[in-house]
C-alpha atoms as a PDB file:
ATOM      1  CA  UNK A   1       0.000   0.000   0.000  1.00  0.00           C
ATOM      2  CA  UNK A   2       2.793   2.390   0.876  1.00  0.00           C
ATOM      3  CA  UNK A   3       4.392   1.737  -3.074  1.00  0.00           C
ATOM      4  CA  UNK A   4       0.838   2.754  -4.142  1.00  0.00           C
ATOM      5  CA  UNK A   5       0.410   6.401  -2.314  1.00  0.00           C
ATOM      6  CA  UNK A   6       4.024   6.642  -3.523  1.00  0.00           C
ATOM      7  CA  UNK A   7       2.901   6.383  -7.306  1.00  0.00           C
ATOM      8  CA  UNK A   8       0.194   8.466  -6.869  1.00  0.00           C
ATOM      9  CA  UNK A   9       2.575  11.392  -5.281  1.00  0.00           C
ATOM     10  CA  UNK A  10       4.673  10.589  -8.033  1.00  0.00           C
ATOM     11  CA  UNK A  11       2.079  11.078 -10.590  1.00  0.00           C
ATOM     12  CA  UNK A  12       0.490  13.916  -9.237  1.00  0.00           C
ATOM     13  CA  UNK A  13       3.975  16.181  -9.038  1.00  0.00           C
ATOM     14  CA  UNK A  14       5.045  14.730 -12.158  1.00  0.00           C
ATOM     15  CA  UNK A  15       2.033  14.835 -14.570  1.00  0.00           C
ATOM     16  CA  UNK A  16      -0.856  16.454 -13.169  1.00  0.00           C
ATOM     17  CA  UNK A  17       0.597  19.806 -11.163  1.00  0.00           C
ATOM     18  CA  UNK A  18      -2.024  21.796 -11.911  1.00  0.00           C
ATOM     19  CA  UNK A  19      -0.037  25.526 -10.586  1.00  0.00           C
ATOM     20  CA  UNK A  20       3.123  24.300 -12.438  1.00  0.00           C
ATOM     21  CA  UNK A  21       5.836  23.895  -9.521  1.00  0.00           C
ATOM     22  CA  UNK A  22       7.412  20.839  -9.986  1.00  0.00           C
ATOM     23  CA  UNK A  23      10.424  22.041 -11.229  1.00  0.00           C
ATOM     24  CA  UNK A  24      11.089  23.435  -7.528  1.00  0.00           C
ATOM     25  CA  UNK A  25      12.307  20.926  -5.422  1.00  0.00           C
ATOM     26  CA  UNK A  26      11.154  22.762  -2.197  1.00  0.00           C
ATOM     27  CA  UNK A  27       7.687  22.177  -3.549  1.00  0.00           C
ATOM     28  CA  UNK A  28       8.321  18.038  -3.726  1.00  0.00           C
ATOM     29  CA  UNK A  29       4.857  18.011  -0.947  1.00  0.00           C
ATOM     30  CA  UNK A  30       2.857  19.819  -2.301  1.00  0.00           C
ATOM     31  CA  UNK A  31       0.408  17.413  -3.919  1.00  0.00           C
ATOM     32  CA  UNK A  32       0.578  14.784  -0.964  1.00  0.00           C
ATOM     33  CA  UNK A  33      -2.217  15.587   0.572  1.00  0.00           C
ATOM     34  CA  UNK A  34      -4.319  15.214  -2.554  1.00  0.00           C
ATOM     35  CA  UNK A  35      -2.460  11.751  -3.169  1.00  0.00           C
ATOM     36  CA  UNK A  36      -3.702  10.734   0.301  1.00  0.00           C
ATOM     37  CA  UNK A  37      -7.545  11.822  -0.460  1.00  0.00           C
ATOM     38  CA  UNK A  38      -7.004  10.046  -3.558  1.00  0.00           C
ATOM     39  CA  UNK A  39      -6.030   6.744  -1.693  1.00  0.00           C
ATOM     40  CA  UNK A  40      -8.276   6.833   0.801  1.00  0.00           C
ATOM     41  CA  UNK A  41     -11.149   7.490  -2.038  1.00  0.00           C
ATOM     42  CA  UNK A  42     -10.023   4.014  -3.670  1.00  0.00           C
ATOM     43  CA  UNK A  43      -9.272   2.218  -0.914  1.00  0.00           C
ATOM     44  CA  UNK A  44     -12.904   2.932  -0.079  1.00  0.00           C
ATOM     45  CA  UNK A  45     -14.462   2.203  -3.164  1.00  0.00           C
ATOM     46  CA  UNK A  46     -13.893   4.776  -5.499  1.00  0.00           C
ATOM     47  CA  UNK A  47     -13.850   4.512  -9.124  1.00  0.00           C
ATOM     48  CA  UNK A  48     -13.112   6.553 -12.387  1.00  0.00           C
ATOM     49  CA  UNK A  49     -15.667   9.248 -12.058  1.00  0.00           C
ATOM     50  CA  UNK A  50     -15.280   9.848  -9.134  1.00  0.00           C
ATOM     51  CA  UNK A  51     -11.592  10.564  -8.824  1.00  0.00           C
ATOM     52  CA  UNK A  52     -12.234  12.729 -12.262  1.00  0.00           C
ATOM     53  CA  UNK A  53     -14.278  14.894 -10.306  1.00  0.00           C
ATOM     54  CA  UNK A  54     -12.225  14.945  -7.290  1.00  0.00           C
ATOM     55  CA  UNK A  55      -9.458  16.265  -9.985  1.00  0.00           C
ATOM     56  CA  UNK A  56     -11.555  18.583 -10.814  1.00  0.00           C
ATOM     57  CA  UNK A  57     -12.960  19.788  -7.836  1.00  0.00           C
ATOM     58  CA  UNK A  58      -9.136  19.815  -6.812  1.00  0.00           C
ATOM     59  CA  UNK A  59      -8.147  22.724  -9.749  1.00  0.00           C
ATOM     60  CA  UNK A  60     -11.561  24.680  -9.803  1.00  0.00           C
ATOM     61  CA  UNK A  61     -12.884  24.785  -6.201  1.00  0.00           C
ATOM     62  CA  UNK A  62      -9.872  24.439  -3.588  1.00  0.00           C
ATOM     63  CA  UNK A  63      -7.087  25.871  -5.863  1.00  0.00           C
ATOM     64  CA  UNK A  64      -9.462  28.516  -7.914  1.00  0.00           C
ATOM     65  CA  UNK A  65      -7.771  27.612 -11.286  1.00  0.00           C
ATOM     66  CA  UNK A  66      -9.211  26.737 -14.984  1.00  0.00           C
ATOM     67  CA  UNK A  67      -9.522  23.139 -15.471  1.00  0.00           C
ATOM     68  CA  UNK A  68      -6.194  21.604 -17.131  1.00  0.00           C
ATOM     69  CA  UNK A  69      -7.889  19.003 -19.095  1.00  0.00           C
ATOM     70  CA  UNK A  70      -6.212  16.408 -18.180  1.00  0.00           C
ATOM     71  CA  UNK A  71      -8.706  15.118 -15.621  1.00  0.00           C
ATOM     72  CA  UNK A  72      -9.977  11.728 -17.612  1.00  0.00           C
ATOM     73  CA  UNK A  73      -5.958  11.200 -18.342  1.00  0.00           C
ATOM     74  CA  UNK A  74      -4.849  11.749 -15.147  1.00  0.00           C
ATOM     75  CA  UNK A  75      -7.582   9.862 -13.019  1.00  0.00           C
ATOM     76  CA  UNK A  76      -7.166   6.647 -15.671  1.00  0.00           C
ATOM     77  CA  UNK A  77      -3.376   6.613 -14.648  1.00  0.00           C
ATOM     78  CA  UNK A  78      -4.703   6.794 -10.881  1.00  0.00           C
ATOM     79  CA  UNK A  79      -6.901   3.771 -11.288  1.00  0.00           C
ATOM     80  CA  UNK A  80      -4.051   1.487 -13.169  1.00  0.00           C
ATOM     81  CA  UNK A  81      -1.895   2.386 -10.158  1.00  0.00           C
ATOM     82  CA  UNK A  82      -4.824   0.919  -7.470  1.00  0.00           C
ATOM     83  CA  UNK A  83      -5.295  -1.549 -10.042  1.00  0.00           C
ATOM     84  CA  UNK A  84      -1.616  -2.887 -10.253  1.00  0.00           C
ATOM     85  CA  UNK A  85      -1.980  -2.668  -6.118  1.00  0.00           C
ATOM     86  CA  UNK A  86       1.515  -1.541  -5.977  1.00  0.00           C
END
């Protein structure tokens, strides 16, 4: 379970970093908290939907941005990573 949350911190910084600071090492954190949700959401069920909308939510409601787009990418790569249970 612990390799999982770690792909999904990893995949979050690296792919879906919505405000565009993971070229600043000091910033490493700063999706880990969404990782977590994100793990706790499919550890209790969860499936594509609704980690598209959590994405979304995520961007538009908590952060105030315009959507990315990459929601339906980004939560597909999420659900391999739960699926592959690593």
């Amino acid at each position: 379970m612990i390799i999982e949350l770690e792909k999904l911190k990893a995949l979050l910084w690296e792919e879906w970093d919505p405000i565009g600071v993971n070229q600043f090492a000091s910033a490493k954190d700063e999706y880990d908290s969404y990782a977590f949700q994100l793990f706790q959401m499919l550890h209790a069920g969860a499936g594509l939907q609704d980690i598209e909308a959590f994405l979304k939510w995520a961007e538009q409601e908590n952060m105030g941005l315009n959507p990315t787009g990459v929601h339906s990418q980004i939560a597909e790569k999420v659900m391999n990573i739960h699926r592959n249970g690593q």
